[in-house]
Protein backbone atom coordinates (compact mmCIF):
# COMPACT_ATOMS: atom_id res chain seq x y z
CA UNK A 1 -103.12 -62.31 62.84
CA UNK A 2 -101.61 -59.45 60.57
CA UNK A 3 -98.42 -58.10 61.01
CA UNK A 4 -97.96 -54.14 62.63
CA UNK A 5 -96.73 -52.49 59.52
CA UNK A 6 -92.98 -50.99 60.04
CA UNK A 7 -93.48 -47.60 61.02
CA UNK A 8 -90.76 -44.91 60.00
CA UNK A 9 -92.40 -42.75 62.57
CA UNK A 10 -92.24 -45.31 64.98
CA UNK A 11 -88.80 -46.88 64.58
CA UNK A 12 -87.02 -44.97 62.11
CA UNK A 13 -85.47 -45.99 58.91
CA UNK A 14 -83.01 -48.28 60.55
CA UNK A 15 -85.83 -50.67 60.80
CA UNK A 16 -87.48 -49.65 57.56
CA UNK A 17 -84.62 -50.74 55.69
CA UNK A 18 -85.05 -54.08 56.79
CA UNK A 19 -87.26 -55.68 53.96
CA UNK A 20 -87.26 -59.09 55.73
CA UNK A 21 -90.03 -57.32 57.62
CA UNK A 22 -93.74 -57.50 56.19
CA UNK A 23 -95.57 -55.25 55.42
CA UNK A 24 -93.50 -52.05 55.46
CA UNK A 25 -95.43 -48.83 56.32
CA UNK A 26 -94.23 -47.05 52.81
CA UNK A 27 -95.97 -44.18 53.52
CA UNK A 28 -94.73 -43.53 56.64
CA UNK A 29 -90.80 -44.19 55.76
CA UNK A 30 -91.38 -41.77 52.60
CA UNK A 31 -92.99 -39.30 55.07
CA UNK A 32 -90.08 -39.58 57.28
CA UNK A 33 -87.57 -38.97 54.73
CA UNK A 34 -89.48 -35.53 53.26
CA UNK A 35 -89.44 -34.68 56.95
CA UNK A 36 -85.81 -35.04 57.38
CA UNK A 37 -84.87 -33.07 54.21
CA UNK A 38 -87.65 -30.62 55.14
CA UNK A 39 -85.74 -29.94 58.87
CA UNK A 40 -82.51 -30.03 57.49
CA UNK A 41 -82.95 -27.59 54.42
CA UNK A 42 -82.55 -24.45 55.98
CA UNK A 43 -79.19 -25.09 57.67
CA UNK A 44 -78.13 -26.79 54.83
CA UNK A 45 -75.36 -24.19 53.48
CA UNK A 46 -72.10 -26.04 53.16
CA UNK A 47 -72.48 -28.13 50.04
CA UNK A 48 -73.33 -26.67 46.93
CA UNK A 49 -76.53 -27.57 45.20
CA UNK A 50 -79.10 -25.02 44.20
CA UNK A 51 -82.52 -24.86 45.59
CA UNK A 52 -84.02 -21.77 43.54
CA UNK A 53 -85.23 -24.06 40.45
CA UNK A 54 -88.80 -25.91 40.52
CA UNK A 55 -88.12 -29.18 38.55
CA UNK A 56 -92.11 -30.09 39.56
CA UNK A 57 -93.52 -30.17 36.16
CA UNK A 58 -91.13 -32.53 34.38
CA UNK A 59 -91.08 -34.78 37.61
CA UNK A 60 -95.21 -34.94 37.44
CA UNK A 61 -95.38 -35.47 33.37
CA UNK A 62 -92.24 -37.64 32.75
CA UNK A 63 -91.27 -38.70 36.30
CA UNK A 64 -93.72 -42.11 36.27
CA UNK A 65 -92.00 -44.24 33.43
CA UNK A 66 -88.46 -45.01 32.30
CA UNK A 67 -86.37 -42.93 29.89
CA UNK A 68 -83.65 -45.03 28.80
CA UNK A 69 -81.02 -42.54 26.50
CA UNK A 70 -78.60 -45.27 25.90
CA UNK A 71 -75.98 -45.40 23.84
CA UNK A 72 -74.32 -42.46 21.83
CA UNK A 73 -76.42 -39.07 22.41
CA UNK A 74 -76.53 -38.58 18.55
CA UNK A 75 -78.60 -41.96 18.10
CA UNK A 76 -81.88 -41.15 17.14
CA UNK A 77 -83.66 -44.35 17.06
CA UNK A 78 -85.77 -46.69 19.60
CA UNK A 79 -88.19 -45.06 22.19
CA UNK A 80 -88.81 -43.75 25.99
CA UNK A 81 -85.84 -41.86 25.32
CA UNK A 82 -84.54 -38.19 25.24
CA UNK A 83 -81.56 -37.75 23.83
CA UNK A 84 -83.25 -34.93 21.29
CA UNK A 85 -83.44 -32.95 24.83
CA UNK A 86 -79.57 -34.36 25.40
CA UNK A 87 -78.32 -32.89 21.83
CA UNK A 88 -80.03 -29.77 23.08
CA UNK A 89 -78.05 -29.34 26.71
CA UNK A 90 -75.17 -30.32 24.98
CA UNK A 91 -75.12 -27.89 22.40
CA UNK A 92 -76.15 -25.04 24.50
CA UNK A 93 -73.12 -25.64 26.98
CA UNK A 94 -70.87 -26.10 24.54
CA UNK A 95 -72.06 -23.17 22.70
CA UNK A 96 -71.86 -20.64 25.82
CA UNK A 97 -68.56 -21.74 26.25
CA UNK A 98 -67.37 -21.19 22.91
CA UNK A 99 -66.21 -24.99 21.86
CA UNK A 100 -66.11 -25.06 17.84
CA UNK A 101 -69.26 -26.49 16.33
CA UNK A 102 -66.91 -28.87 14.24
CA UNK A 103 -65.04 -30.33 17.17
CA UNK A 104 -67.49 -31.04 20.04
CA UNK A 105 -69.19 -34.00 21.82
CA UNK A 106 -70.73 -35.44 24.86
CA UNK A 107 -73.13 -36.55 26.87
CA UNK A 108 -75.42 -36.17 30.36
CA UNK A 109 -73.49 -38.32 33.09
CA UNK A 110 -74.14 -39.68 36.68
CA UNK A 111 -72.40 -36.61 37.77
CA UNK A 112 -69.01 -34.84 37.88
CA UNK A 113 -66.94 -38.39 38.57
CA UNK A 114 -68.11 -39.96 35.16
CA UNK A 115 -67.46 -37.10 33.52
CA UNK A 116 -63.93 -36.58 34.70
CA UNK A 117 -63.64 -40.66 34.32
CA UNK A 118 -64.74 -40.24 30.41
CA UNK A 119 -62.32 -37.13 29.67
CA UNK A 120 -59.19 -39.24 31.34
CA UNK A 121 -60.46 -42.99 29.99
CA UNK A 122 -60.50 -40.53 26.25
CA UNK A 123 -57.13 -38.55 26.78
CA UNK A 124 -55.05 -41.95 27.81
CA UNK A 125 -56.18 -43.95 25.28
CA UNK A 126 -54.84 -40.96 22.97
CA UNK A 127 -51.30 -40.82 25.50
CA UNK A 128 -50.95 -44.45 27.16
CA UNK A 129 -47.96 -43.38 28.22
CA UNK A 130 -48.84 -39.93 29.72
CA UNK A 131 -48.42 -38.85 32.91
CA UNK A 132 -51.56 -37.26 34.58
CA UNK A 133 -51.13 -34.32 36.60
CA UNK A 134 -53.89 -32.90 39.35
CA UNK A 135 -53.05 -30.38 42.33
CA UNK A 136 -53.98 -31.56 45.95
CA UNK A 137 -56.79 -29.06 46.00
CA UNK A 138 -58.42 -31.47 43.05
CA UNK A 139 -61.70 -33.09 43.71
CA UNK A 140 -61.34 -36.61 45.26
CA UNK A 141 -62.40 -38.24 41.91
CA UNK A 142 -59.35 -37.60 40.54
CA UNK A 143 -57.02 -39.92 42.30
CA UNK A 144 -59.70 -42.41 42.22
CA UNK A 145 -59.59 -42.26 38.33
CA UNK A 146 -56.20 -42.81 37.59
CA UNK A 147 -56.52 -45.60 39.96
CA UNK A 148 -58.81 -47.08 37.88
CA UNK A 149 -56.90 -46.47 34.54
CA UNK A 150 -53.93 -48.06 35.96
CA UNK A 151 -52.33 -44.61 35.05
CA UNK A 152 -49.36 -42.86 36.67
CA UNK A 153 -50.59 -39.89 38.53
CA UNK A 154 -48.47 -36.53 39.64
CA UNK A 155 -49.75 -34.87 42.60
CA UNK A 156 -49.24 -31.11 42.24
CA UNK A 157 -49.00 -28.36 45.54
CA UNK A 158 -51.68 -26.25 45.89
CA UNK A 159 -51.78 -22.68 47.25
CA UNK A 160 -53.47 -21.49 50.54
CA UNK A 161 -56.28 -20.05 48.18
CA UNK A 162 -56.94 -23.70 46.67
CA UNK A 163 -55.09 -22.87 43.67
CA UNK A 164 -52.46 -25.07 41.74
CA UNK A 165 -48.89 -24.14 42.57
CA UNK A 166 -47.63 -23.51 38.92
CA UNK A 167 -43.79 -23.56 40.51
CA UNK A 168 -44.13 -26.78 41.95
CA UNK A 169 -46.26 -27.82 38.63
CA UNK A 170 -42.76 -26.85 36.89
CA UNK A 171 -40.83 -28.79 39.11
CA UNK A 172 -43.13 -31.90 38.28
CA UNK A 173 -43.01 -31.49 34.85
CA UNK A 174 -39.68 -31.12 34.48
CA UNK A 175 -38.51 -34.25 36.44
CA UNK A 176 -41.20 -36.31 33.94
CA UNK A 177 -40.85 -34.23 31.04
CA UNK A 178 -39.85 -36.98 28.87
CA UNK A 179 -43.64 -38.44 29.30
CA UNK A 180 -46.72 -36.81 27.36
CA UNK A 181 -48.79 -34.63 30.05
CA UNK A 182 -52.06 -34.87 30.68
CA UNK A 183 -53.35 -32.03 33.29
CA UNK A 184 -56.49 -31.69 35.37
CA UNK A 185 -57.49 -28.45 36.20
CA UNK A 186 -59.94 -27.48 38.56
CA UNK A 187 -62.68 -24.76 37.77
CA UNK A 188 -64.03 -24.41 41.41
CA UNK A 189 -62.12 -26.42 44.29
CA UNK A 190 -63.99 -28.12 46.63
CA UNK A 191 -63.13 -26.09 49.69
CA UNK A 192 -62.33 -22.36 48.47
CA UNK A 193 -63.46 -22.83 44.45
CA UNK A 194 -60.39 -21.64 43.02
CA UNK A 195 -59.58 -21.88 39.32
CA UNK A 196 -56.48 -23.30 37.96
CA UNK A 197 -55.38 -20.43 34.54
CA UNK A 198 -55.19 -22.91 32.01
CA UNK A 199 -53.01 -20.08 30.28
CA UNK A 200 -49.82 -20.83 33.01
CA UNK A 201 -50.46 -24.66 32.52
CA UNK A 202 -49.55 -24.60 28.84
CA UNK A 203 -46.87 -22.22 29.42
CA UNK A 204 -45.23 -24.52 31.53
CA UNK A 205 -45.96 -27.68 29.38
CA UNK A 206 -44.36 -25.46 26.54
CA UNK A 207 -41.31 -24.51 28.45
CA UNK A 208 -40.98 -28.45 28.79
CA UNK A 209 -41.26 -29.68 25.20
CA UNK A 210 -43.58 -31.60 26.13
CA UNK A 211 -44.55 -34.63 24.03
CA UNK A 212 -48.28 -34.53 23.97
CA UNK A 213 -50.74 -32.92 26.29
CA UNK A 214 -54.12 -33.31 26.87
CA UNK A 215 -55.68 -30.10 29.27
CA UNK A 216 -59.05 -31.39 31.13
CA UNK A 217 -61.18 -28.56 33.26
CA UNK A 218 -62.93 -30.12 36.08
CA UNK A 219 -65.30 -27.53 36.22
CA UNK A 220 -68.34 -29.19 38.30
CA UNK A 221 -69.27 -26.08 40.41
CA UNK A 222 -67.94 -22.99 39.01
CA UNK A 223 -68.18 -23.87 34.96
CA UNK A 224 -71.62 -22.63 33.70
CA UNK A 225 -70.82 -19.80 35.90
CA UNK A 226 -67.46 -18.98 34.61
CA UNK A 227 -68.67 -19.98 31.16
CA UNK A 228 -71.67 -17.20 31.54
CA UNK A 229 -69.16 -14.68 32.65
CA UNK A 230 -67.49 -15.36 29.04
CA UNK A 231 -64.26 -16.28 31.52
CA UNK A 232 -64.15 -19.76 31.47
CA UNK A 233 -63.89 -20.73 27.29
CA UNK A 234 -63.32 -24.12 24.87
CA UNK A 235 -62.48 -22.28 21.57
CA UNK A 236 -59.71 -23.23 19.30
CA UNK A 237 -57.34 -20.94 21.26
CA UNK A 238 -58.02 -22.24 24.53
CA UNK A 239 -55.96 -25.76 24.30
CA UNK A 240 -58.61 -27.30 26.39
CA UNK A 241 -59.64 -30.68 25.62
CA UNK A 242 -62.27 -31.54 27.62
CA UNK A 243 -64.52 -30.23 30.55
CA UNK A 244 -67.02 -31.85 32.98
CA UNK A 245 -69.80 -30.03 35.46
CA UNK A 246 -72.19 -31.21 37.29
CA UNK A 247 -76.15 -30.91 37.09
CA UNK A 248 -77.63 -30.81 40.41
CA UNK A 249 -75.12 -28.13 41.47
CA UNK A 250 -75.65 -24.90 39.24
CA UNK A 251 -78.83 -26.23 38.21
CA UNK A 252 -79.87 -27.72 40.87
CA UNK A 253 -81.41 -30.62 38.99
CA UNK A 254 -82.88 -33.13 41.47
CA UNK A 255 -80.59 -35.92 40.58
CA UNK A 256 -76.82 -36.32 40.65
CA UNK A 257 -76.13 -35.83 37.04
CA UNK A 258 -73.90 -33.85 34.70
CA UNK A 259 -72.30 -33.19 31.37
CA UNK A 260 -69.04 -33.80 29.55
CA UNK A 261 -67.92 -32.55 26.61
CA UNK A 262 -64.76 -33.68 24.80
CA UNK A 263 -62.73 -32.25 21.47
CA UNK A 264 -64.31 -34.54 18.74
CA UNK A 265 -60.83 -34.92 17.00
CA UNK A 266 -59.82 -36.67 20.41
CA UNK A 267 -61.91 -39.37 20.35
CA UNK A 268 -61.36 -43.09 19.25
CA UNK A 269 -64.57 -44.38 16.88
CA UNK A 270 -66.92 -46.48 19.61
CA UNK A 271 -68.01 -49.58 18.74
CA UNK A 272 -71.40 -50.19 17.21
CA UNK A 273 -73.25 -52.74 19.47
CA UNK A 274 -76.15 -55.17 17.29
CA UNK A 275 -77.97 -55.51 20.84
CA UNK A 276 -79.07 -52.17 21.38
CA UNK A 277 -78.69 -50.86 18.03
CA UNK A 278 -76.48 -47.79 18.67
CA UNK A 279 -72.43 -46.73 19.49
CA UNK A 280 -70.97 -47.81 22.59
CA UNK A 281 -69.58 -44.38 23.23
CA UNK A 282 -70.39 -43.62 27.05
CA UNK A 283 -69.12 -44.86 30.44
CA UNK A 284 -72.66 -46.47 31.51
CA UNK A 285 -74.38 -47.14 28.04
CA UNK A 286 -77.87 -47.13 29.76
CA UNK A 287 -78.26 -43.37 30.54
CA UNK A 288 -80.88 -41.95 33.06
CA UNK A 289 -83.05 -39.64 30.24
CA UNK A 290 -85.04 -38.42 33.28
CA UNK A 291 -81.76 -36.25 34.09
CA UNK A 292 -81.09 -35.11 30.47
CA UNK A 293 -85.04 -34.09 30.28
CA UNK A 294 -84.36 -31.82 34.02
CA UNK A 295 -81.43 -30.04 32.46
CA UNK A 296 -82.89 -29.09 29.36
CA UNK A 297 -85.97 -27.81 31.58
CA UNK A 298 -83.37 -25.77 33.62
CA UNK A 299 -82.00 -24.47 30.63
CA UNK A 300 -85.13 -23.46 28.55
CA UNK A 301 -87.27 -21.95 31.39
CA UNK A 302 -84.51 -19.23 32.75
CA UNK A 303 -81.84 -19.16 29.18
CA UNK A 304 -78.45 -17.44 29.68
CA UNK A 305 -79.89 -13.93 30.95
CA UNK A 306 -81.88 -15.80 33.79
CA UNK A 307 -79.25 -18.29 34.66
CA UNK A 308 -76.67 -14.70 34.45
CA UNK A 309 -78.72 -12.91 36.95
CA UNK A 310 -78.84 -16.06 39.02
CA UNK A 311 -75.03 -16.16 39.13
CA UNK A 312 -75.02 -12.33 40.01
CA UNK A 313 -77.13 -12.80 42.68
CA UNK A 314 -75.66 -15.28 44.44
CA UNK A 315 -72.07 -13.65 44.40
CA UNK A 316 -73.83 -10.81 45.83
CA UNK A 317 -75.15 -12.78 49.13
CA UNK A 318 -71.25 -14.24 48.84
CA UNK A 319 -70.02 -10.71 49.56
CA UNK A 320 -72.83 -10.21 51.64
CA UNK A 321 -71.47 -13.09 53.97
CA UNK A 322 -68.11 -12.22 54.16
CA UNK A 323 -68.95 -8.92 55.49
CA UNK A 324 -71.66 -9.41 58.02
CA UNK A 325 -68.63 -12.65 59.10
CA UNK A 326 -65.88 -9.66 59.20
CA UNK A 327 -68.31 -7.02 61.31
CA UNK A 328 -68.87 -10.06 63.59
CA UNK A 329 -65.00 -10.50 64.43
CA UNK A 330 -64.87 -13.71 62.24
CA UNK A 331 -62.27 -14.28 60.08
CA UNK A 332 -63.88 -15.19 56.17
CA UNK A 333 -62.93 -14.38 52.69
CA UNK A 334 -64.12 -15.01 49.21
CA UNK A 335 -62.85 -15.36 45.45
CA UNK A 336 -64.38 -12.30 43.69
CA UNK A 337 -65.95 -15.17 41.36
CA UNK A 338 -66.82 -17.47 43.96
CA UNK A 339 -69.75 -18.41 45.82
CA UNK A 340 -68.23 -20.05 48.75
CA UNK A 341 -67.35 -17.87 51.49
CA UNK A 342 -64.28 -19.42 53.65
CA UNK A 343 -64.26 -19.08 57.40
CA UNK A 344 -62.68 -20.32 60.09
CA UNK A 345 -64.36 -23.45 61.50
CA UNK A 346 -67.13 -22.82 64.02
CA UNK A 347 -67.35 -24.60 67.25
CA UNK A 348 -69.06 -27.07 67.85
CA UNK A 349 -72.80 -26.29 68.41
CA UNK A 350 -72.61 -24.20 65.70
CA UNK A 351 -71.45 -27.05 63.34
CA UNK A 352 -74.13 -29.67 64.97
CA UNK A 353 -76.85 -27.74 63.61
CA UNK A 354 -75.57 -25.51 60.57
CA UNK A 355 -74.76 -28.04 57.54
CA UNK A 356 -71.33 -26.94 56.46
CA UNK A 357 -68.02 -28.68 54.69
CA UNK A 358 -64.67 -28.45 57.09
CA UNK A 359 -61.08 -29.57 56.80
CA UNK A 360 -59.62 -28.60 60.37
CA UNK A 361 -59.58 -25.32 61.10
CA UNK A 362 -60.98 -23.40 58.03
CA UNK A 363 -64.77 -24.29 57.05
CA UNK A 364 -66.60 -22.83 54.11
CA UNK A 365 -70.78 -22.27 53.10
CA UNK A 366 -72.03 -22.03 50.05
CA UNK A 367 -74.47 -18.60 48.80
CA UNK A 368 -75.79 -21.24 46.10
CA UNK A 369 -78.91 -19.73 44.26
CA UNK A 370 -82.33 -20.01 46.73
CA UNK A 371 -79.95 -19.85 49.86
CA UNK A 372 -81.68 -16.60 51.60
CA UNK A 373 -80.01 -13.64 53.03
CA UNK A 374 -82.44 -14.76 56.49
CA UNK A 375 -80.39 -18.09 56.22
CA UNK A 376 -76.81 -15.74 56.14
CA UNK A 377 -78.06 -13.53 59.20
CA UNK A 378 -79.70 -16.42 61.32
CA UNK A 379 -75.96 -18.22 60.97
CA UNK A 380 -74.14 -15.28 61.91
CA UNK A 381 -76.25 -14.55 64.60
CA UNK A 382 -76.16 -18.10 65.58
CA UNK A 383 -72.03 -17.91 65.65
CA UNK A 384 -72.04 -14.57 67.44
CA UNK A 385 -74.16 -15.79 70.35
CA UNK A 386 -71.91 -19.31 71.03
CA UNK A 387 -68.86 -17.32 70.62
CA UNK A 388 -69.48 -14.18 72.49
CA UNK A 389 -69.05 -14.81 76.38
CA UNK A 390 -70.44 -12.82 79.32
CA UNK A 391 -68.16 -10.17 80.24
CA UNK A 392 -64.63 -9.67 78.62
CA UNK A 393 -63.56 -12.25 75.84
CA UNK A 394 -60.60 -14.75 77.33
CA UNK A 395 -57.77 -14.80 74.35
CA UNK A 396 -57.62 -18.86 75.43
CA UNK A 397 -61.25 -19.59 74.66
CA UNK A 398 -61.44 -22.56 72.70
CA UNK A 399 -64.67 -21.24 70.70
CA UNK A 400 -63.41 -17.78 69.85
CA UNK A 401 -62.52 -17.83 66.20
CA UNK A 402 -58.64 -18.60 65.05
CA UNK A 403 -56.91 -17.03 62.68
CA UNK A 404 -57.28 -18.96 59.24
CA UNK A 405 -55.19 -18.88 56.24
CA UNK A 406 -55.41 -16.44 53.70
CA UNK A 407 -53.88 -15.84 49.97
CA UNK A 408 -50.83 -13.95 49.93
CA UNK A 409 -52.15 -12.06 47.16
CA UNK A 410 -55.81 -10.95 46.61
CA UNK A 411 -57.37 -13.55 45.40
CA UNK A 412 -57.77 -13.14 41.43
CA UNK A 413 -60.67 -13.22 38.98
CA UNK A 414 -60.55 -16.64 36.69
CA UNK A 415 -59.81 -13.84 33.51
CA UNK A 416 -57.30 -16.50 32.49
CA UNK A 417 -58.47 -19.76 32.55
CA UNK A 418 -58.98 -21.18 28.89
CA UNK A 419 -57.07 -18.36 27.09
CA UNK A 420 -53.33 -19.52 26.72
């Protein structure tokens, strides 16, 4: 007697996972999961990845088969590969954010955690001894990282606004000022994107005498943005070392993927490996090409203008959104650069069917490129009607909106990040 194929539709993907089960109904689990994503998607604001770009043409001609760019990006030999399209993302990020032509290099990683490992894993073995400073508004990676370096870490204050507190950076530096500094600052916080000025970070490391610095940007949201604006900047005078953003973010690249780049002159010689032919230079050696080949598409079918407009657009709905949430009686607020609107956290039946990121009491949703002004209003209207009861408003309800934390000053453009 045959088996009932595992139906996705039937039992869900609980059962579908279990392989031990014969024959699966592959159809129907794929089904099910393009369903899911398909419900989902248009309450799907709190998390930033952008859903404007069609990726369908390089996923139909290059999607079926393998593209293995491993090794060092530069290596030109062996095949199934694309690091020629790697060279090219590269060079165009690190031209539009001014790094010298003379002192650059990198690669397209898993994301914006190998990129921030493979900046740190470069700057300590250039400062063993350093001391690695990130502000508590720094993405989780972070900690993680110097974890796994075995490195000492400093955590650093951060402002209401998500921004490093440079006092309490002093204060830090000071006490370990006898160690070689190596700072990560954060182009785009997770919960308010705020932008660490690179410009007060060397300042204070200055002050110090400090004994060797390395300055990373963790820029996985807000750098090509910042970088378009001509605000966010790896030239000579900038002191930055290295940078890491992420793919499927800006881009919206259908994979978790990104790019570092790192100062040539900071770099250690890899090791040439007989095996595969090429320079062990990268955290994973085998590199997905599938996600170097996506970027580059991003990249050559919109080119700074398109991608500029893009960013200008979505800031717009941003301001959009903060007003439509301050007619409505709800407290929000933006950075001028930022996509990510702030509020404070919605009740609960808002939250079980709107997709957004919340620590407590403040929440935030983010305008990312393809998220619809419709998608803003249907929200709004959707907090509006749980939070406005019949007849007058009691002060004690628990799903009126409470008062959230704001910056004591206006929050500022990122004018000086890069430019010490």
């Amino acid at each position: 007697m045959t088996p009932t194929p595992v139906s996705a539709r039937r039992c869900g993907l609980a059962e579908a996972a279990d392989l031990g089960r014969t024959p699966v109904d592959v159809t129907a689990v794929l089904d099910h999961l393009v369903a899911q994503a398909d419900t989902a998607a248009p309450t799907s604001v709190g998390f930033p990845g952008a859903v404007d770009l069609d990726h369908r043409e390089v996923m139909a001609r290059l999607g079926h088969r393998l593209w293995n760019n491993i090794g060092d990006p530069t290596d030109v030999g062996g095949t199934a590969h694309t690091r020629v399209l790697e060279q090219a993302v590269i060079a165009w990020l690190a031209d539009t954010l001014a790094m010298p032509a003379d002192d650059r290099w990198g690669y397209v990683t898993t994301g914006g955690t190998e990129g921030n490992l493979s900046a740190l894993h470069t700057a300590r073995r250039r400062l063993p001894t350093a001391r690695i400073y990130y502000s508590t508004a720094a993405h989780y990676s972070i900690p993680k990282i110097i974890d796994m370096l075995g490195a000492r870490g400093v955590a650093v204050e951060a402002g209401v606004d998500g921004e490093m507190d440079y006092a309490h950076l002093a204060v830090r530096v000071r006490r370990h000022r006898r160690w070689p500094a190596i700072v990560v600052a954060t182009a785009g916080t997770t919960m308010t994107e705020a932008v660490d000025d690179t410009t007060r970070i060397h300042t204070i490391l200055n002050e110090h005498q400090v004994p060797g610095r390395h300055v990373h940007v963790d820029a996985a949201l807000s750098g090509i943005p910042l970088a378009l604006d001509g605000r966010l900047r790896l030239d000579d005078d900038s002191g930055v070392g290295s940078i890491a953003v992420s793919g499927h973010k800006f881009l919206g690249v259908p994979t978790p993927c990104g790019v570092v780049l790192i100062r040539d002159s900071l770099r250690r010689q890899a090791a040439p490996v007989a095996y595969t032919a090429t320079l062990d230079s990268t955290i994973t050696g085998s590199r997905c090409g599938l996600a170097a080949a996506l970027l580059w598409h991003a990249i050559a079918t919109h080119g700074r203008e398109g991608h500029r407009w893009r960013v200008s657009e979505a800031r717009r709905l941003a301001t959009y959104t903060v007003d439509q949430l301050t007619a409505a009686g709800w407290p929000a607020w933006r950075h001028p650069h930022a996509f990510t609107v702030v509020l404070a956290t919605p009740p609960p039946a808002v939250r079980a069917k709107w997709l957004l990121a919340t620590d407590a009491d403040i929440s935030h949703l983010i305008c990312m490129p393809g998220v619809t002004q419709g998608q803003i209003d249907a929200f709004v209207t959707d907090l509006t009607d749980t939070t406005t009861p019949a007849g007058d408003p009691d002060p004690g309800d628990p799903h009126l909106p409470r008062p959230i934390p704001r910056p004591r000053r206006a929050p500022a453009p990122a004018a000086g990040i890069g430019t010490p």
